[in-house]
Protein backbone atom coordinates (compact mmCIF):
# COMPACT_ATOMS: atom_id res chain seq x y z
CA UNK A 1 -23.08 7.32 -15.16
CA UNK A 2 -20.54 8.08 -12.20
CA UNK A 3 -17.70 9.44 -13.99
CA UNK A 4 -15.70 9.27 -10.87
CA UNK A 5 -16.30 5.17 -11.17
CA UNK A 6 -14.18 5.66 -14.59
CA UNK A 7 -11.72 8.37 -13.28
CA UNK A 8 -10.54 7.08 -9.94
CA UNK A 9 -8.33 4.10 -9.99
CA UNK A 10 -10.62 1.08 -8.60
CA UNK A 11 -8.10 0.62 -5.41
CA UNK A 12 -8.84 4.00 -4.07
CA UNK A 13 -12.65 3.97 -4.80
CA UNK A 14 -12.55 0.17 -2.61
CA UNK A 15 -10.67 2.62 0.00
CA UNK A 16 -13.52 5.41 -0.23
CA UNK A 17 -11.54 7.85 -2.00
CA UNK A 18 -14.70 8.36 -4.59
CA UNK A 19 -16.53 9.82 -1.62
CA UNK A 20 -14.77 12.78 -1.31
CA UNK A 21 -16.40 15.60 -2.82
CA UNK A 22 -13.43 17.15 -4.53
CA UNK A 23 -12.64 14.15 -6.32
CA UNK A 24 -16.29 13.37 -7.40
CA UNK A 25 -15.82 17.25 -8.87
CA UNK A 26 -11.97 16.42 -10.60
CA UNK A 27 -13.67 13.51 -12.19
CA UNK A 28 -16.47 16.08 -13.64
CA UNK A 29 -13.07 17.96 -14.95
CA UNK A 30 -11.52 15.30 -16.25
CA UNK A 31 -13.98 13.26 -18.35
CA UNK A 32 -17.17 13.76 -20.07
CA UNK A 33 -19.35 11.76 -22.51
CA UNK A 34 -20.80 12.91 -25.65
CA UNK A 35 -23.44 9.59 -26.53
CA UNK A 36 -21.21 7.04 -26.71
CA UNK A 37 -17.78 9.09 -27.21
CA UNK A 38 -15.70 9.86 -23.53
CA UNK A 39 -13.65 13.00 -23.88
CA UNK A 40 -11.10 14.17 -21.46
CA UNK A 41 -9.82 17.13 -20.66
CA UNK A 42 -5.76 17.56 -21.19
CA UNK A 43 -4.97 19.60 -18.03
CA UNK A 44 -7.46 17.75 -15.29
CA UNK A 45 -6.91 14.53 -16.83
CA UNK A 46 -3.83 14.36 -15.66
CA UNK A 47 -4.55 13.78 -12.32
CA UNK A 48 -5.25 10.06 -13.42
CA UNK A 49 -2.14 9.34 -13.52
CA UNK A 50 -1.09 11.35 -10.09
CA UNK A 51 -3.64 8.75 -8.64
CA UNK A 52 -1.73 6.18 -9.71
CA UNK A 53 0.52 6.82 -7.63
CA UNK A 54 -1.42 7.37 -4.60
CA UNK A 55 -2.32 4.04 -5.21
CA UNK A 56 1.09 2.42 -4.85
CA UNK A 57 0.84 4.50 -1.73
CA UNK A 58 -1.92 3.01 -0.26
CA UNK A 59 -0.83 -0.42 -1.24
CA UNK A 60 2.41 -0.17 0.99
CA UNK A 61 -0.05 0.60 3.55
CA UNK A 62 -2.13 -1.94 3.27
CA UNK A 63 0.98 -4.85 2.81
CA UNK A 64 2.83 -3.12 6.14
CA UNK A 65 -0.51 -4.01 8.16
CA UNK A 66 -0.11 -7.43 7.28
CA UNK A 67 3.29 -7.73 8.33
CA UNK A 68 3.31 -9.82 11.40
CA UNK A 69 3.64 -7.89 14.93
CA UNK A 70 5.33 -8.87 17.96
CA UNK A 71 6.89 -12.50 18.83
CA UNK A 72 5.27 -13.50 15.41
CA UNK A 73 7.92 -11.14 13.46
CA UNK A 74 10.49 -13.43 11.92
CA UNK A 75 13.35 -13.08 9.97
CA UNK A 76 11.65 -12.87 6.75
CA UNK A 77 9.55 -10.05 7.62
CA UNK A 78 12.99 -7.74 7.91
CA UNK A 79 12.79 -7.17 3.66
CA UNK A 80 9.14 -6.40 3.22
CA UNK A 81 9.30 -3.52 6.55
CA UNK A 82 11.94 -2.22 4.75
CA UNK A 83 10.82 -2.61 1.38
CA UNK A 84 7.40 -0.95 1.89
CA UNK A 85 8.07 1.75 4.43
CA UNK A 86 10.69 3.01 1.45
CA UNK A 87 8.36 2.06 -1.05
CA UNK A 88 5.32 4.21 0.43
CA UNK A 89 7.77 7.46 1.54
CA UNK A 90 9.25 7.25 -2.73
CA UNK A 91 6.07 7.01 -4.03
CA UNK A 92 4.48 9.48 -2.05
CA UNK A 93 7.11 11.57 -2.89
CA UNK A 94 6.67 11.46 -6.46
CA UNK A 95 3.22 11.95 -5.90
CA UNK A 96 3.49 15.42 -5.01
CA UNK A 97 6.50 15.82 -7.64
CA UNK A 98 3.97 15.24 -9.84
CA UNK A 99 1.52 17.38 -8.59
CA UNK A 100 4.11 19.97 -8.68
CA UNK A 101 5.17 19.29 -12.44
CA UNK A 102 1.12 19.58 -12.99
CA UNK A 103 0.33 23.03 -11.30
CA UNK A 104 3.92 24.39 -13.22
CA UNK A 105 2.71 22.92 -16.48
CA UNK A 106 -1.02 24.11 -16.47
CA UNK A 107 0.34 27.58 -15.15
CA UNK A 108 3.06 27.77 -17.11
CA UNK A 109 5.49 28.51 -14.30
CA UNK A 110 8.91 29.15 -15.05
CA UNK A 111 10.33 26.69 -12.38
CA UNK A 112 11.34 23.96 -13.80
CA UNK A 113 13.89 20.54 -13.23
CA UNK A 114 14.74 19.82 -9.90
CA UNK A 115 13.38 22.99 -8.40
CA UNK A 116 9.48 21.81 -9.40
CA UNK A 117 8.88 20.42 -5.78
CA UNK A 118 6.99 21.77 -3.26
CA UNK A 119 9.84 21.34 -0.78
CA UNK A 120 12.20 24.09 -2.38
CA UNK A 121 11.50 27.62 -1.92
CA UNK A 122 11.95 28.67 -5.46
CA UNK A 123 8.61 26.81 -6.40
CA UNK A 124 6.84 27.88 -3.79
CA UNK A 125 7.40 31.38 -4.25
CA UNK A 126 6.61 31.01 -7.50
CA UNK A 127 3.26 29.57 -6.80
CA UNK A 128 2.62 32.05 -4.23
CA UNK A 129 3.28 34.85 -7.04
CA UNK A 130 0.99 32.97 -9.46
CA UNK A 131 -1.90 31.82 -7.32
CA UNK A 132 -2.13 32.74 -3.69
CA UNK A 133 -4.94 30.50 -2.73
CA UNK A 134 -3.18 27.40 -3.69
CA UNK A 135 0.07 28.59 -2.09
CA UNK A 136 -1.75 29.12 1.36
CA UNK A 137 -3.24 25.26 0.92
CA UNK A 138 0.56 24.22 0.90
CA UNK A 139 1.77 25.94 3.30
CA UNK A 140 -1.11 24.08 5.73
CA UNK A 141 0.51 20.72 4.98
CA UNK A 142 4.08 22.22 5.14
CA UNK A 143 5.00 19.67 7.80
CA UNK A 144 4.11 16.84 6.20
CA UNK A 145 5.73 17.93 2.71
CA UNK A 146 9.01 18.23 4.65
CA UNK A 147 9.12 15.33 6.64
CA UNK A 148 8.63 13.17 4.25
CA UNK A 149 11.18 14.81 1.81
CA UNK A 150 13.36 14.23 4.60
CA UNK A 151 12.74 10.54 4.83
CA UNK A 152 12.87 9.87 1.04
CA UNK A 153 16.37 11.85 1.43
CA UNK A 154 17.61 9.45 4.02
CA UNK A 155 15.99 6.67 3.09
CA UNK A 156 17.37 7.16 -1.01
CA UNK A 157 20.91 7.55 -0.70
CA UNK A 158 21.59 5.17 2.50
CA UNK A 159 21.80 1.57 2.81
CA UNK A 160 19.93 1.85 6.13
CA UNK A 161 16.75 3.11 4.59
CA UNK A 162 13.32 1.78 5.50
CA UNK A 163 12.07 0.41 8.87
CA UNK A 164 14.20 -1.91 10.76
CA UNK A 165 13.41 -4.66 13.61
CA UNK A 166 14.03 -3.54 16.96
CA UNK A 167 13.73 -5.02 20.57
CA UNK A 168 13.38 -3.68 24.09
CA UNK A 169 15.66 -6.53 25.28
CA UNK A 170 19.00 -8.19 23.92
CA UNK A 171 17.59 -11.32 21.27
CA UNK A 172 18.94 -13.59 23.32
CA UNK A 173 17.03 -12.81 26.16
CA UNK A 174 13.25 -15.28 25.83
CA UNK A 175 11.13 -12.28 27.02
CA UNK A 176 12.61 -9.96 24.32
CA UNK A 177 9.53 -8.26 22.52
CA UNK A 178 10.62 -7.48 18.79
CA UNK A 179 8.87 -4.38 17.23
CA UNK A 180 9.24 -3.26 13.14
CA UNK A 181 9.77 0.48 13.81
CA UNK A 182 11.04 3.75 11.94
CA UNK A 183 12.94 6.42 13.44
CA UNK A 184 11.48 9.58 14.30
CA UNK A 185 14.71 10.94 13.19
CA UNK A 186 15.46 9.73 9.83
CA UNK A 187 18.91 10.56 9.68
CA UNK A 188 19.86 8.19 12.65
CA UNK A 189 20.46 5.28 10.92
CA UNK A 190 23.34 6.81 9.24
CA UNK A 191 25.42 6.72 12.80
CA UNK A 192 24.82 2.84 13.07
CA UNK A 193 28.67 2.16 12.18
CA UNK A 194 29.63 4.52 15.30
CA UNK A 195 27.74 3.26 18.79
CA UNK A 196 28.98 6.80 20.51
CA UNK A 197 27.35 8.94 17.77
CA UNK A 198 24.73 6.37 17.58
CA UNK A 199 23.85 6.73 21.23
CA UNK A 200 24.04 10.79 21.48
CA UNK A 201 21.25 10.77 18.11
CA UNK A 202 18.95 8.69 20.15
CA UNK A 203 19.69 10.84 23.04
CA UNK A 204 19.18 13.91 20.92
CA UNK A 205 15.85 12.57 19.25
CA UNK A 206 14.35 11.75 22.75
CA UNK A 207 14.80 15.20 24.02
CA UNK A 208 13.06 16.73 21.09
CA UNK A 209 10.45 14.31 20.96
CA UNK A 210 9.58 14.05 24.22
CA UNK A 211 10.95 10.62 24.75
CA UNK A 212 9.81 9.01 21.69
CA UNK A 213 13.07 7.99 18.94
CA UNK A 214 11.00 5.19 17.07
CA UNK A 215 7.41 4.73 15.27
CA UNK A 216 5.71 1.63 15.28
CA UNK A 217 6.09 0.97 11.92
CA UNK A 218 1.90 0.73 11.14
CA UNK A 219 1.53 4.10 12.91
CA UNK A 220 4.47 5.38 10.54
CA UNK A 221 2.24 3.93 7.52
CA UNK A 222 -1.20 5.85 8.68
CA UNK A 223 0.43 8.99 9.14
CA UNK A 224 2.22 9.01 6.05
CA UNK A 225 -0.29 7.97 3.75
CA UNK A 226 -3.42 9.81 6.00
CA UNK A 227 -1.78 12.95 5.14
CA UNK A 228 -0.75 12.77 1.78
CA UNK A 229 -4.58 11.77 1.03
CA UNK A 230 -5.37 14.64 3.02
CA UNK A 231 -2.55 17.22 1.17
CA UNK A 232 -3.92 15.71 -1.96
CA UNK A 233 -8.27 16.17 -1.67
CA UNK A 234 -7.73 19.71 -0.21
CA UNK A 235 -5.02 20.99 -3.04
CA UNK A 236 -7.76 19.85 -5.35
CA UNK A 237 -10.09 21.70 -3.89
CA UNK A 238 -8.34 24.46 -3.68
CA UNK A 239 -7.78 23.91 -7.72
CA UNK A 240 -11.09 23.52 -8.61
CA UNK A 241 -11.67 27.28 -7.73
CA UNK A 242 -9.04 28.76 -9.13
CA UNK A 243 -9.84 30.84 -11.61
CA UNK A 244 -6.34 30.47 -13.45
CA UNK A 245 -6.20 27.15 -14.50
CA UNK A 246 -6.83 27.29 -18.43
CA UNK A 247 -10.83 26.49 -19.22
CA UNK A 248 -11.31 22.60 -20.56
CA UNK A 249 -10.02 21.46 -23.26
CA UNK A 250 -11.76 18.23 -24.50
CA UNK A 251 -9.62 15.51 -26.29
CA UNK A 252 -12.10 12.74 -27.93
């Protein structure tokens, strides 16, 4: 029997996630059958339900590629953009939250509350004190883990969260090409209400970016969700080797 056909949420084996070796190996960790009886192991078994959300993840994806493109984009596309780009950036966030919750649980960290993230310092020292090999594996996908704990920021607290129609013309004009895009900064929204400030944090976000202050809002998606799959397989690899994590514990 393929465990990893019982582990793994159906979505993510349709997206190929069951071919990664490391997950084939956490569904080895997780579950096991004795005849007819499944057991599964309380610290790997977990990781169920930090798939779960990967799912949601990869569901935002999939409804933001559907969203109509160009001269197609109406007015009733403006709430799903903005409700999936959010969507994908809080529940990839609480992803890795709970990824973080799991490594300070099974290791018994002393971190704990809001500090359990693996954008705060506190947590990652503490995982670099505890298990070095997993703390190097996070600090590889450091730029990912804090851009997207600086959109969820943004994108939490503000009305202005979420990707937004744009156009390289004024609306009115008949060859205006409309274009569902994120910012590449995502704290310039929050000048909207003041067209000076506005203007100088586009300005400012060109400079650093080489020209580029918006993402196509698909290309946004892909990153996003590319690299928290990514993040995800090669923490779990990194797991599966550490010696620290307690030995399995089977639950009938």
């Amino acid at each position: 029997m393929d465990l990893e056909a019982l582990f793994l949420p159906p979505y993510l084996q349709s997206l190929g996630y069951s071919e990664r070796s490391e997950l084939r190996e956490l569904s080895k960790r997780a579950i096991k059958f004795d005849g007819d009886v499944m057991h599964s192991d309380r610290v790997w078994n977990r990781w169920r339900g930090i798939l779960e959300y990967t799912c949601c993840v990869e569901y935002a994806r999939h409804s933001i590629r559907a969203i109509p493109t160009g001269r197609a984009i109406g007015s009733s596309d403006v709430v799903p953009a903005q409700y999936h780009s959010a969507s994908l950036v809080f529940f990839a966030q609480a992803t890795l939250d709970n990824v973080a919750v799991w490594v300070a649980d099974s290791l018994n960290l002393t971190v704990k509350g809001s500090d359990c993230a693996f954008h705060k310092s506190k947590f990652n020292q503490a995982i670099s004190d505890a298990v070095p090999n997993l703390a190097m594996t996070v600090a590889k996908h450091s730029d990912f883990i804090i851009k997207l704990e600086a959109y969820r920021q943004e994108w939490i607290h503000r009305l202005s969260g979420g990707a937004r129609i744009y156009s390289d013309k004024p609306p009115s004009d008949p060859t205006a090409l409309p274009q569902i895009m994120v910012p590449v900064n995502p704290a310039m929204p929050s000048f909207a209400g003041d067209p000076k400030a506005y203007a100088r944090s586009v300005d400012r976000t060109r400079t650093n970016n080489g020209g580029r202050w918006l993402y196509p809002l698909v290309e946004f998606a892909d990153e996003m969700a590319d690299s928290l799959r990514d993040c995800l397989c090669s923490f779990v690899a990194a797991a599966l080797i550490e010696a620290k994590f307690p030995p399995c514990d089977w639950q009938a």
